[in-house]
C-alpha atoms as a PDB file:
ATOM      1  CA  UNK A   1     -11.573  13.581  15.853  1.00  0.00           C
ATOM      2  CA  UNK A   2      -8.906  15.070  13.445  1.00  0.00           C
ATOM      3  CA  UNK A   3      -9.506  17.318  10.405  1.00  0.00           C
ATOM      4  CA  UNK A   4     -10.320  14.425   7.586  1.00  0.00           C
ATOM      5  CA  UNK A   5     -13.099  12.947  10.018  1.00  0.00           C
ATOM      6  CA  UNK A   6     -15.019  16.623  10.015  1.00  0.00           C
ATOM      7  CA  UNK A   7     -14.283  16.224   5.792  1.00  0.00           C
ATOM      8  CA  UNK A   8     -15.369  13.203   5.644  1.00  0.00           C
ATOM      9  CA  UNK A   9     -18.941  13.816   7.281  1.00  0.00           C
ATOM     10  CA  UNK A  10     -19.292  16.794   5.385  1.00  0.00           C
ATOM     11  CA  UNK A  11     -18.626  15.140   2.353  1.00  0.00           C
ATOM     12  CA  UNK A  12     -21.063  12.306   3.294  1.00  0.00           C
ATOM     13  CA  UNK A  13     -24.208  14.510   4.111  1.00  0.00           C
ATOM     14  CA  UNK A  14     -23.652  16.143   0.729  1.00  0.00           C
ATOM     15  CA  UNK A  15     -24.561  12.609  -1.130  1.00  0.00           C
ATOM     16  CA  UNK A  16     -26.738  11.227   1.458  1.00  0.00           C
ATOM     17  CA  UNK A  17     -24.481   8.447   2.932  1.00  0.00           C
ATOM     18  CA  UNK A  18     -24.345   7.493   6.527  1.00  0.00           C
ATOM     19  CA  UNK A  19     -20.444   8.347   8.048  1.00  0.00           C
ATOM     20  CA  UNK A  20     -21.268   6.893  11.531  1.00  0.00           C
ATOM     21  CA  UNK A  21     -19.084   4.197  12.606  1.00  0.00           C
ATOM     22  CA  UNK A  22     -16.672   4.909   9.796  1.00  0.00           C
ATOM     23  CA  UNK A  23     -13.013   3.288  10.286  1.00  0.00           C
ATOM     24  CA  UNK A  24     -10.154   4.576   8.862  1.00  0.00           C
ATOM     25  CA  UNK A  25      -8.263   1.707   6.778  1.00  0.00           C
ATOM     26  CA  UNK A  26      -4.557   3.672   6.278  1.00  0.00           C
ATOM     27  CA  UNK A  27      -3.585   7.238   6.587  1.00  0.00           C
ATOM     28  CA  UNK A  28      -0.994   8.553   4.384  1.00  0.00           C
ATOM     29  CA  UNK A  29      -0.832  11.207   1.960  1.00  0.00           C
ATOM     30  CA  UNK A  30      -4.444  10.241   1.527  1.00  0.00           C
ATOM     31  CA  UNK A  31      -6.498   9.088   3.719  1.00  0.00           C
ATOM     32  CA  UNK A  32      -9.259   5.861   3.627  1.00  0.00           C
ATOM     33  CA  UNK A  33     -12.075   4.991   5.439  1.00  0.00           C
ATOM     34  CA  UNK A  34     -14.193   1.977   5.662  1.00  0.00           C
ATOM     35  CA  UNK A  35     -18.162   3.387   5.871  1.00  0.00           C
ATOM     36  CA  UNK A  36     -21.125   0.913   6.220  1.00  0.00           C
ATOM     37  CA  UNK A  37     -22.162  -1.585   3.414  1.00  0.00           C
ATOM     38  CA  UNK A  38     -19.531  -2.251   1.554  1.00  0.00           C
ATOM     39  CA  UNK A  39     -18.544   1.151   0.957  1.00  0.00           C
ATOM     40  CA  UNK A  40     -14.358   2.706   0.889  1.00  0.00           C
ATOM     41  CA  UNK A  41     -14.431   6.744   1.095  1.00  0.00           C
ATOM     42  CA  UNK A  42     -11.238   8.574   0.419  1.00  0.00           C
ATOM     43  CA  UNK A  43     -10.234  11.952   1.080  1.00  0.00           C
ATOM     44  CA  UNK A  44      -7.066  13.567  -0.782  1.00  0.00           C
ATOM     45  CA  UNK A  45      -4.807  15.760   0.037  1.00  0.00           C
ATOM     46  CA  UNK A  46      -5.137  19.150  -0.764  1.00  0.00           C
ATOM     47  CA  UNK A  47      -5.460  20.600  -4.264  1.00  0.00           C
ATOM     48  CA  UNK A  48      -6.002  17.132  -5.550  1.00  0.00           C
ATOM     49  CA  UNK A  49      -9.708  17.928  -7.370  1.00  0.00           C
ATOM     50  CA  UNK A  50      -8.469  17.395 -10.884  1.00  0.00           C
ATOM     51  CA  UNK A  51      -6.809  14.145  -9.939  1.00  0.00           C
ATOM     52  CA  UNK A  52      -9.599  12.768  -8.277  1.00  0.00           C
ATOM     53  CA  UNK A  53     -11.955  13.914 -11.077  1.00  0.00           C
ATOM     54  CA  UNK A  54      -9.470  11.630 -13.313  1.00  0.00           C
ATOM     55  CA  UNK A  55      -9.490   8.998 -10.946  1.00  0.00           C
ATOM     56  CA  UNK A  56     -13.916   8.481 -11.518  1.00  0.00           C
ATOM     57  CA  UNK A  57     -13.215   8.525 -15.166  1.00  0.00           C
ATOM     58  CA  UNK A  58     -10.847   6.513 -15.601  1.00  0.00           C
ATOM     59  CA  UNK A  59     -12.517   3.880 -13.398  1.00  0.00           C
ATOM     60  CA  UNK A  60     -15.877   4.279 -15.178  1.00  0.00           C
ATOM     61  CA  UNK A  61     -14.314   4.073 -18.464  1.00  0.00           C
ATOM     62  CA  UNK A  62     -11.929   0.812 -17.850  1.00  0.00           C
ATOM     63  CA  UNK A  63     -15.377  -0.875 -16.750  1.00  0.00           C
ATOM     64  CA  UNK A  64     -17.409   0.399 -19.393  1.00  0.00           C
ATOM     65  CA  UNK A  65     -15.138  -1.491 -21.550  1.00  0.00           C
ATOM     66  CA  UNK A  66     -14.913  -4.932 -19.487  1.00  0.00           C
ATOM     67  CA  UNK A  67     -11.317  -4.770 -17.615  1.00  0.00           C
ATOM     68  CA  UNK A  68     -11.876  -5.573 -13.751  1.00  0.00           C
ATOM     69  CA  UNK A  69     -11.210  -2.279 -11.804  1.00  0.00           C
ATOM     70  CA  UNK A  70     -11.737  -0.924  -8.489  1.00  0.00           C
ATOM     71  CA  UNK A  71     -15.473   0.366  -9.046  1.00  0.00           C
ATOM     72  CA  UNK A  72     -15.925   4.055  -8.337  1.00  0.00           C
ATOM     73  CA  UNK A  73     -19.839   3.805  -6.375  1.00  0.00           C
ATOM     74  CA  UNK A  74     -22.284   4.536  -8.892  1.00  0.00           C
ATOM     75  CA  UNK A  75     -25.138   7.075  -8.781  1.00  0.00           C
ATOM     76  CA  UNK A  76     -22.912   9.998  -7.043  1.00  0.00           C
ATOM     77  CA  UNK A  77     -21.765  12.822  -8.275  1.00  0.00           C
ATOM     78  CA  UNK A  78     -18.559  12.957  -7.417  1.00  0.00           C
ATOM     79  CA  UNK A  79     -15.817  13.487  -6.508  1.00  0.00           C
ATOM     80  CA  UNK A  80     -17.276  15.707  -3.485  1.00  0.00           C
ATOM     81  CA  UNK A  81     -15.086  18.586  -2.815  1.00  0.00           C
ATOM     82  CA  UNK A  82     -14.524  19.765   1.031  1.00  0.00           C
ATOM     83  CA  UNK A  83     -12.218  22.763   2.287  1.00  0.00           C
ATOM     84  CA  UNK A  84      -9.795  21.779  -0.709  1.00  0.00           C
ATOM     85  CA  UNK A  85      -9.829  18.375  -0.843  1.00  0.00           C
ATOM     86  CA  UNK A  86     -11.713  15.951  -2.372  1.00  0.00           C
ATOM     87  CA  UNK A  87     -13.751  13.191  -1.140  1.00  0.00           C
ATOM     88  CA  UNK A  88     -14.688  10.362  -3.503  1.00  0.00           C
ATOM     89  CA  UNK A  89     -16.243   6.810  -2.354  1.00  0.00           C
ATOM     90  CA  UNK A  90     -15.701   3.122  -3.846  1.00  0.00           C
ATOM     91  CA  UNK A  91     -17.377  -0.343  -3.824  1.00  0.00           C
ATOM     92  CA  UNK A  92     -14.780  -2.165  -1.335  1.00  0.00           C
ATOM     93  CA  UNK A  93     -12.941  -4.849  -2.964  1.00  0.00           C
ATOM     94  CA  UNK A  94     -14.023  -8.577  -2.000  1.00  0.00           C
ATOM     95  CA  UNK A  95     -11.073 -10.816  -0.020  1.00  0.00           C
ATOM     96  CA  UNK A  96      -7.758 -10.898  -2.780  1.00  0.00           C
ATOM     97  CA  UNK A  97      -4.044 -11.005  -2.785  1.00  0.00           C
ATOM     98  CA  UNK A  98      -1.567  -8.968  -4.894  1.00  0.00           C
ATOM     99  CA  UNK A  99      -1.127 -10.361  -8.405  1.00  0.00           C
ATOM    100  CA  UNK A 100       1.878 -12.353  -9.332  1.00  0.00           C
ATOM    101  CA  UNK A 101       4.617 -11.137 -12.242  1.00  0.00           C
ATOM    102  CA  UNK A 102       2.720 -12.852 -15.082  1.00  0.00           C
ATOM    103  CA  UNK A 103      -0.748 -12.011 -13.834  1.00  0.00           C
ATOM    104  CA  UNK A 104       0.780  -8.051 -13.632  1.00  0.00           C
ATOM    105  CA  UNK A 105       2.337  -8.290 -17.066  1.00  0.00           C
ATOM    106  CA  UNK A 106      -0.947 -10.012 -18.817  1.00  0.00           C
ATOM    107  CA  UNK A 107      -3.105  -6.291 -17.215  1.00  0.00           C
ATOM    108  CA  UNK A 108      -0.419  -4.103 -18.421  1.00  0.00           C
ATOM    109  CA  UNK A 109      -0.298  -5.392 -21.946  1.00  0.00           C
ATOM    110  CA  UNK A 110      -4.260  -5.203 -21.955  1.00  0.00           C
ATOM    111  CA  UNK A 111      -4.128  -1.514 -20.640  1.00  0.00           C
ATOM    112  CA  UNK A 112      -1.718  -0.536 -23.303  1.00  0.00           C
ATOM    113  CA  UNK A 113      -3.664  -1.746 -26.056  1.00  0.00           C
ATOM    114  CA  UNK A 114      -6.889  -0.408 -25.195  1.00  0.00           C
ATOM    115  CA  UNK A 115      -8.280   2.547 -27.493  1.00  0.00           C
ATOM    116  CA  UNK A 116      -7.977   5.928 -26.293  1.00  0.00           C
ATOM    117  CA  UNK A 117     -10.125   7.086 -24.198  1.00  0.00           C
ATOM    118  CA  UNK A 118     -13.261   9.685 -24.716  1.00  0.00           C
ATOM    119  CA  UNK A 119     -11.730  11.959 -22.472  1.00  0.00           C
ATOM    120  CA  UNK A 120      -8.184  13.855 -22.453  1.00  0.00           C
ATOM    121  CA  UNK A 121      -5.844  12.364 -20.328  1.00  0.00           C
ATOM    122  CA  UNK A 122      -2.978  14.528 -18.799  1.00  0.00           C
ATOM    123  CA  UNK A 123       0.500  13.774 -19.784  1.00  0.00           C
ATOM    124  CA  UNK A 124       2.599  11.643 -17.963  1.00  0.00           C
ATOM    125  CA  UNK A 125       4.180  13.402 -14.756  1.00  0.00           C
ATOM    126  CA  UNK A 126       7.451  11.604 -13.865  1.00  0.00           C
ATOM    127  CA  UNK A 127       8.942  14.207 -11.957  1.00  0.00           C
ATOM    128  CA  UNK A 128       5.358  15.600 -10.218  1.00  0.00           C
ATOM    129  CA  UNK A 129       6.262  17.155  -6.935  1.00  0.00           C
ATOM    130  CA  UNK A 130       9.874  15.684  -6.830  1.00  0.00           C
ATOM    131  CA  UNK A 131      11.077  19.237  -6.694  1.00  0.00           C
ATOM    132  CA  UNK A 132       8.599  20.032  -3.613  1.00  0.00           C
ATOM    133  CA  UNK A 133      10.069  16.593  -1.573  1.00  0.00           C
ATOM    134  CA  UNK A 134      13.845  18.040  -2.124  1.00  0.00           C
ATOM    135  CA  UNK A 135      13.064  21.706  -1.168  1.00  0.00           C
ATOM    136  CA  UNK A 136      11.044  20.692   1.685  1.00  0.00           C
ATOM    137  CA  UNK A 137      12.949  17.767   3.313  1.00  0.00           C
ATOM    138  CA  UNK A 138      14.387  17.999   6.368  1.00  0.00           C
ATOM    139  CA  UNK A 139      16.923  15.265   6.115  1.00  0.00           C
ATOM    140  CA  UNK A 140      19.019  16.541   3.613  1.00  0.00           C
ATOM    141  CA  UNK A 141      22.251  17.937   4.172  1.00  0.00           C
ATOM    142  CA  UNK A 142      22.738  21.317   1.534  1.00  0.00           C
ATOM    143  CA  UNK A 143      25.047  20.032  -0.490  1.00  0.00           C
ATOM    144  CA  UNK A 144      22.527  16.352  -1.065  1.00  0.00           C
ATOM    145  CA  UNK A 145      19.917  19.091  -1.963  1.00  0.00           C
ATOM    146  CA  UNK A 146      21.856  21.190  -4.463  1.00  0.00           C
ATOM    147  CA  UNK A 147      23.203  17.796  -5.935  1.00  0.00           C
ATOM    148  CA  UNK A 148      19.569  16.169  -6.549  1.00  0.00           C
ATOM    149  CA  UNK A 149      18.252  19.803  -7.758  1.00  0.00           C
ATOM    150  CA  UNK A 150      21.109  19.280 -10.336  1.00  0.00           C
ATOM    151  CA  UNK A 151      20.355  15.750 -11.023  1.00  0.00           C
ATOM    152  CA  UNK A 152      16.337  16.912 -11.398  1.00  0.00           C
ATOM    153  CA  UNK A 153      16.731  19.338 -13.927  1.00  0.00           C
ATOM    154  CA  UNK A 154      19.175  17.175 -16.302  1.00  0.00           C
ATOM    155  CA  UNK A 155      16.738  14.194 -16.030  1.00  0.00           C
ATOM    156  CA  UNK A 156      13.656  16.191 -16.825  1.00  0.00           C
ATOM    157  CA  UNK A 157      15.741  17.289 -20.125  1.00  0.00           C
ATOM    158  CA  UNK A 158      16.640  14.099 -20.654  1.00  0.00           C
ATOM    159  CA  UNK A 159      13.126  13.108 -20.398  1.00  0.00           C
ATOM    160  CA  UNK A 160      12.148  15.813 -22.828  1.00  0.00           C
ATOM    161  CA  UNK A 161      14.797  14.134 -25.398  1.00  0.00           C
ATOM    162  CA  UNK A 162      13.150  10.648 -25.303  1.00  0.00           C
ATOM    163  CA  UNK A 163      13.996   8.406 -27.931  1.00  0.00           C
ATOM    164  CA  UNK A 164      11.053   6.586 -29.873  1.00  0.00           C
ATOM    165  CA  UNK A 165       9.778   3.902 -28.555  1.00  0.00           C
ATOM    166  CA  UNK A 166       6.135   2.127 -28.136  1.00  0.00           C
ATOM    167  CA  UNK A 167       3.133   4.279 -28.897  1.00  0.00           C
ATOM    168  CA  UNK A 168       2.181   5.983 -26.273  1.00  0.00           C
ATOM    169  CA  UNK A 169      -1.742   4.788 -24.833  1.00  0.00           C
ATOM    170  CA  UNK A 170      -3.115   5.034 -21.500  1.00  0.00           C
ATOM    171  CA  UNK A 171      -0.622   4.048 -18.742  1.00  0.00           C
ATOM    172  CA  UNK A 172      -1.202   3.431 -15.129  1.00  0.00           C
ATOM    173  CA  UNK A 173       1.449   5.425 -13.671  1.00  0.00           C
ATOM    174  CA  UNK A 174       2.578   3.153 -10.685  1.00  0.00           C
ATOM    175  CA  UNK A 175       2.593  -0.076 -11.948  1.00  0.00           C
ATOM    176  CA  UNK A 176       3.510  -2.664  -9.225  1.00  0.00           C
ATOM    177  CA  UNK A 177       2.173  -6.353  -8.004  1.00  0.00           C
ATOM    178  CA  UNK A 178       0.168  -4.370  -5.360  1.00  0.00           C
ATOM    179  CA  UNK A 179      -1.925  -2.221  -7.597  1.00  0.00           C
ATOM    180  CA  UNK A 180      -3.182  -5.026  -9.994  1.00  0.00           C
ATOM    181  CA  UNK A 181      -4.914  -7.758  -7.139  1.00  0.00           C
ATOM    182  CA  UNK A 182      -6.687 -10.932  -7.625  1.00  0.00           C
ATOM    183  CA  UNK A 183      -9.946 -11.852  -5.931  1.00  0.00           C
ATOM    184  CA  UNK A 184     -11.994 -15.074  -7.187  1.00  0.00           C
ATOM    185  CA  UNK A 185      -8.971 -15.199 -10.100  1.00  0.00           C
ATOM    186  CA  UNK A 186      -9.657 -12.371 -11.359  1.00  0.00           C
ATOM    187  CA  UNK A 187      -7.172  -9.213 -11.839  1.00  0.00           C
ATOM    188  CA  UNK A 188      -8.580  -5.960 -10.655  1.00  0.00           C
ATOM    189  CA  UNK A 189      -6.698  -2.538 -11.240  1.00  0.00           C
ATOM    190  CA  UNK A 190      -6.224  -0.341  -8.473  1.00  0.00           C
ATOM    191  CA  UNK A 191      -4.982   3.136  -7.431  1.00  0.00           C
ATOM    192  CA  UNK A 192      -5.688   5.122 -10.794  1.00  0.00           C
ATOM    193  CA  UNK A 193      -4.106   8.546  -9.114  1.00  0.00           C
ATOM    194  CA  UNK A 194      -1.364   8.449 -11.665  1.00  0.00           C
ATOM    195  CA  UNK A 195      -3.298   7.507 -14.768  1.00  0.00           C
ATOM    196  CA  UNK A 196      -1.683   9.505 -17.664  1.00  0.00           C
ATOM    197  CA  UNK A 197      -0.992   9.265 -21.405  1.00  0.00           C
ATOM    198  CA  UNK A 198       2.243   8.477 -21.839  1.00  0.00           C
ATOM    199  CA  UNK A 199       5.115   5.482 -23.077  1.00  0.00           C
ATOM    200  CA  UNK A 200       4.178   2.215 -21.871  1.00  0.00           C
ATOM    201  CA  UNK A 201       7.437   1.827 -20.927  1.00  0.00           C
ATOM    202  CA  UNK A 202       6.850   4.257 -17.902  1.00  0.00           C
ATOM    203  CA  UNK A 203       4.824   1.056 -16.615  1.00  0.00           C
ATOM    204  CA  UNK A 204       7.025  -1.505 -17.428  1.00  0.00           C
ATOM    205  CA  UNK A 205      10.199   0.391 -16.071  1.00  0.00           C
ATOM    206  CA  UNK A 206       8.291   0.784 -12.891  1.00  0.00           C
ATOM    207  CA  UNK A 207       8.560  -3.335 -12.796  1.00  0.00           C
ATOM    208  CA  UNK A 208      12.409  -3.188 -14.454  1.00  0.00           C
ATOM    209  CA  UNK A 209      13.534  -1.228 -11.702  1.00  0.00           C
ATOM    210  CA  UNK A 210      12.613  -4.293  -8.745  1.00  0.00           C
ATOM    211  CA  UNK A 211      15.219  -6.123 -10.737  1.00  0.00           C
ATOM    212  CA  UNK A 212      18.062  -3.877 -12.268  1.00  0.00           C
ATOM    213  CA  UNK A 213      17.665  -1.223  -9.058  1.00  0.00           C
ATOM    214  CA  UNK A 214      16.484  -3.622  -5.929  1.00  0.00           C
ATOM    215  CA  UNK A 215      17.555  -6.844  -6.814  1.00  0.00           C
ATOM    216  CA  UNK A 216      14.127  -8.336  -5.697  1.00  0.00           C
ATOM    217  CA  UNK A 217      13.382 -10.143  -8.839  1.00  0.00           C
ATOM    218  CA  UNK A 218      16.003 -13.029 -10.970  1.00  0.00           C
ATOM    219  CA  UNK A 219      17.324 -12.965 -13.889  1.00  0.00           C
ATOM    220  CA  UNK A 220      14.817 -15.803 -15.009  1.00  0.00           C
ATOM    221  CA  UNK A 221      11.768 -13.870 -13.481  1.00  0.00           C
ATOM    222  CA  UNK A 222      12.357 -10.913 -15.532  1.00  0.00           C
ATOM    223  CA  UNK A 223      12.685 -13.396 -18.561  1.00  0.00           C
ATOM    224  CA  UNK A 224       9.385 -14.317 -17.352  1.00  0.00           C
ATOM    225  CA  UNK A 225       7.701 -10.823 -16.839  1.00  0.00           C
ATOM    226  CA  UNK A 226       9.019  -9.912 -19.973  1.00  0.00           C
ATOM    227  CA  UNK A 227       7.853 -12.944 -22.347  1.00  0.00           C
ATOM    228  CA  UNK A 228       4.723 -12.398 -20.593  1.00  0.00           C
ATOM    229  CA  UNK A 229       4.149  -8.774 -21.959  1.00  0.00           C
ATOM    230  CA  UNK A 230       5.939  -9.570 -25.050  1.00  0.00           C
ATOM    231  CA  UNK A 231       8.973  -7.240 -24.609  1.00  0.00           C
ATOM    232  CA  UNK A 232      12.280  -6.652 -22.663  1.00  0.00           C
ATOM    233  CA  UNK A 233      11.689  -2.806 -21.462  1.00  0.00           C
ATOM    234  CA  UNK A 234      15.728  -2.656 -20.798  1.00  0.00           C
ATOM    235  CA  UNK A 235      16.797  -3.191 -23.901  1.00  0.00           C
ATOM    236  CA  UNK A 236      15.654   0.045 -25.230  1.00  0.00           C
ATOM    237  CA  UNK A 237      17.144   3.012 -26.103  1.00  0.00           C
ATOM    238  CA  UNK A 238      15.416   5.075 -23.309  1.00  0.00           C
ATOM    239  CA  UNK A 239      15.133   2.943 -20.226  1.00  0.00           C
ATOM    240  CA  UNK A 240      17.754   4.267 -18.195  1.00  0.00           C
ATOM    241  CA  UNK A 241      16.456   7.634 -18.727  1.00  0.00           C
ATOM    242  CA  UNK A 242      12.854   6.309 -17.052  1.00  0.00           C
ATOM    243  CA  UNK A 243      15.181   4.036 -14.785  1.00  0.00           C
ATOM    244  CA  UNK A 244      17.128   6.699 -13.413  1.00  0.00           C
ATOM    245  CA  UNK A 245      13.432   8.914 -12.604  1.00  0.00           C
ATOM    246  CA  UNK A 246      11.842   5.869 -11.087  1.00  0.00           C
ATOM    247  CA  UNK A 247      14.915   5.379  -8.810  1.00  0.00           C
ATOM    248  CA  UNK A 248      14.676   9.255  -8.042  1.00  0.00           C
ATOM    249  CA  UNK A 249      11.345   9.070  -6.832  1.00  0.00           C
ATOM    250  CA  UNK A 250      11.933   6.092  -4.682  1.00  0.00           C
ATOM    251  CA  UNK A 251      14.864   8.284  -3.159  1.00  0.00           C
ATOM    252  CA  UNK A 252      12.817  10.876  -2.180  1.00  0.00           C
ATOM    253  CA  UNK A 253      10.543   8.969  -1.103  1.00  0.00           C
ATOM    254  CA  UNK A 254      12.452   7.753   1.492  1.00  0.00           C
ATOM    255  CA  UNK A 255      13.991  11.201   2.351  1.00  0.00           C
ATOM    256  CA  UNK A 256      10.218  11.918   2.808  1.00  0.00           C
ATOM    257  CA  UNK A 257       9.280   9.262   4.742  1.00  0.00           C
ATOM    258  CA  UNK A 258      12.734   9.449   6.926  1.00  0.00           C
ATOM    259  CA  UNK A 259      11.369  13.008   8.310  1.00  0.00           C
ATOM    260  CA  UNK A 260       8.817  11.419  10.008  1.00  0.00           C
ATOM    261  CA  UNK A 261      10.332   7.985  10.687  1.00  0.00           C
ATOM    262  CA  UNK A 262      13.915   7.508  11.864  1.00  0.00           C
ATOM    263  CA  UNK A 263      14.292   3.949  10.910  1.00  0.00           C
ATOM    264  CA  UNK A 264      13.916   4.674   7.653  1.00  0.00           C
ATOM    265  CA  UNK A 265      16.896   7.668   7.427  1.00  0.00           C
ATOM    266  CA  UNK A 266      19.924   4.799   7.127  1.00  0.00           C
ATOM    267  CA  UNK A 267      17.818   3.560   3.843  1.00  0.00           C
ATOM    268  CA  UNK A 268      17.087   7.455   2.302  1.00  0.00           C
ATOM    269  CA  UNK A 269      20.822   7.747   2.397  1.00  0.00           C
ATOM    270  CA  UNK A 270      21.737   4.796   1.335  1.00  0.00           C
ATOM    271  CA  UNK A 271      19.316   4.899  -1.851  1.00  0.00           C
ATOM    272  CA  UNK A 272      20.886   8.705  -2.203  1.00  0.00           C
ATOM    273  CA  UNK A 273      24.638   7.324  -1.923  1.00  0.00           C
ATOM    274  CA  UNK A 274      23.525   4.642  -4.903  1.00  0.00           C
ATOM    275  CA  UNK A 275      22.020   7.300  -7.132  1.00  0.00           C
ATOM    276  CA  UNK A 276      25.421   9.563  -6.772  1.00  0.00           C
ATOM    277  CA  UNK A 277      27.491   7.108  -7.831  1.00  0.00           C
ATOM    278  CA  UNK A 278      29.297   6.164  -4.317  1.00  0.00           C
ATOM    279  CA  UNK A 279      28.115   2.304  -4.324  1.00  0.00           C
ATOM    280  CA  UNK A 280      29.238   0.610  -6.916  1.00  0.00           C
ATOM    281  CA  UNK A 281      27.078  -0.818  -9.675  1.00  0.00           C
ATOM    282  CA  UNK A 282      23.358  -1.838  -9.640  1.00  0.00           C
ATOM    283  CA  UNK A 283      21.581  -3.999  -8.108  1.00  0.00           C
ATOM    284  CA  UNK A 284      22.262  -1.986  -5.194  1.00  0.00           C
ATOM    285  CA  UNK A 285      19.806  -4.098  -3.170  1.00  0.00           C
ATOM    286  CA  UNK A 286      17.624  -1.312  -1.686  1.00  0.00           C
ATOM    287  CA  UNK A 287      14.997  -2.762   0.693  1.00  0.00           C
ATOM    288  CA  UNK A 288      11.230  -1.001   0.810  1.00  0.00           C
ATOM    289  CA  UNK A 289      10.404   1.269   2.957  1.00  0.00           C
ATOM    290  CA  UNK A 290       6.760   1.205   4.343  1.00  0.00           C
END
């Protein structure tokens, strides 16, 4: 039994559901398990309260007004907090399959154009804990860490010098194919961790960068995508300043993942080699790393 299974009971017993039996679905930075009927618990990492707070909210509030979303369980107070980490539990989501580009562009543009919420939202984060993945990563050599320091600190003043763009609204923070699903053909938002107020093109850049940064996605796709939201997120003024933070935090995300996993360390330094500059021009066809 490790430390989130003794969490996970205690967290259980404190709203009166049954943990016995309970399988965990994927460990990570958080951690999921599958209870009985029907029921998805998951515990955060540490000092994650607020954020899971958010997460109830925002959940109850997208449903209160009609768009699909994963359904925080009803009739708990929650999220439960355990040892300092929080605990909070979800209806399971019925048999689906990630959305496709047009299905993912049709939730966006519905998110954005919902009325604020009755709640504050926190700003948009675009640079949380990107510091703490530098500093603590093992797989950088000291001159890669001073350089992406360097490269932090003038994107985060860049940031702070956006240039006007779409009103900002609710975004979802990690927009991708994955977090908007389809079950019984209809889309259902998922993972609302990163739910913030901010530009909407945080969201949309988050798609841009599969085809300017990976080369996953054709020309004619992101014609697609884009005709489908009803605008071209790279021809604005400030997209390669939100390009060039998504593509940092897929770099060290991969430097994080590479401490742990030494198939992935020829990718982290590859995606770091791209972002300094020393492989020619985008699309530098980076491949994901699980």
């Amino acid at each position: 039994m490790n430390a989130t299974d003794d969490i996970l009971r205690a967290a259980c017993q404190a709203v009166g559901l049954d943990h016995r039996g309970a399988e965990i679905i994927r460990s990570s930075e958080n951690t999921l398990y599958r209870l009985q009927g029907g029921i998805v618990a998951r515990v955060t990492r540490h000092g994650q309260l607020p954020a899971a707070e958010k997460e109830v909210r925002v959940s109850r509030w997208l449903a209160s007004l009609g768009v699909p979303v994963v359904e925080a369980l009803p009739d708990l107070k929650q999220p439960v907090a355990v040892d300092g980490r929080a605990v909070t539990f979800w209806r399971e989501l019925p048999a689906h399959r990630y959305s496709t580009l047009g299905e993912l562009a049709t939730v966006l543009r519905r998110l954005h154009r919902l009325p604020a919420p009755d709640f504050d939202l926190p700003p948009i984060a675009p640079f949380v804990r990107q510091r703490e993945r530098i500093t603590e990563a093992t797989a950088l050599e000291p001159h890669d860490r001073r350089w992406l320091l360097d490269h932090l600190t003038d994107l985060e003043a860049r940031f702070a010098d956006l240039p006007a763009g779409l009103p900002w609204c609710a975004v979802h923070g990690d927009a991708w194919a994955g977090n908007v699903v389809v079950a019984d053909h209809e889309p259902i938002l998922l993972d609302l961790e990163r739910f913030a107020l901010g530009p909407p093109e945080w969201d949309l850049t988050s798609i841009a960068v599969d085809y300017t940064t990976f080369g996953d996605m054709t020309a004619e796709q992101w014609a697609q995508f884009s005709a489908s939201y009803g605008y071209d997120v790279t021809t604005w003024d400030g997209f390669q300043i939100l390009r060039d933070a998504r593509e940092l935090r897929k770099v060290t995300f991969a430097i994080q993942i590479a401490a742990d996993r030494p198939d992935v360390t020829a990718q982290a330094r590859y995606r770091l080699r791209c972002i300094q500059g020393k492989q020619g021009p985008r699309p530098w066809g980076w491949v994901g790393v699980p």
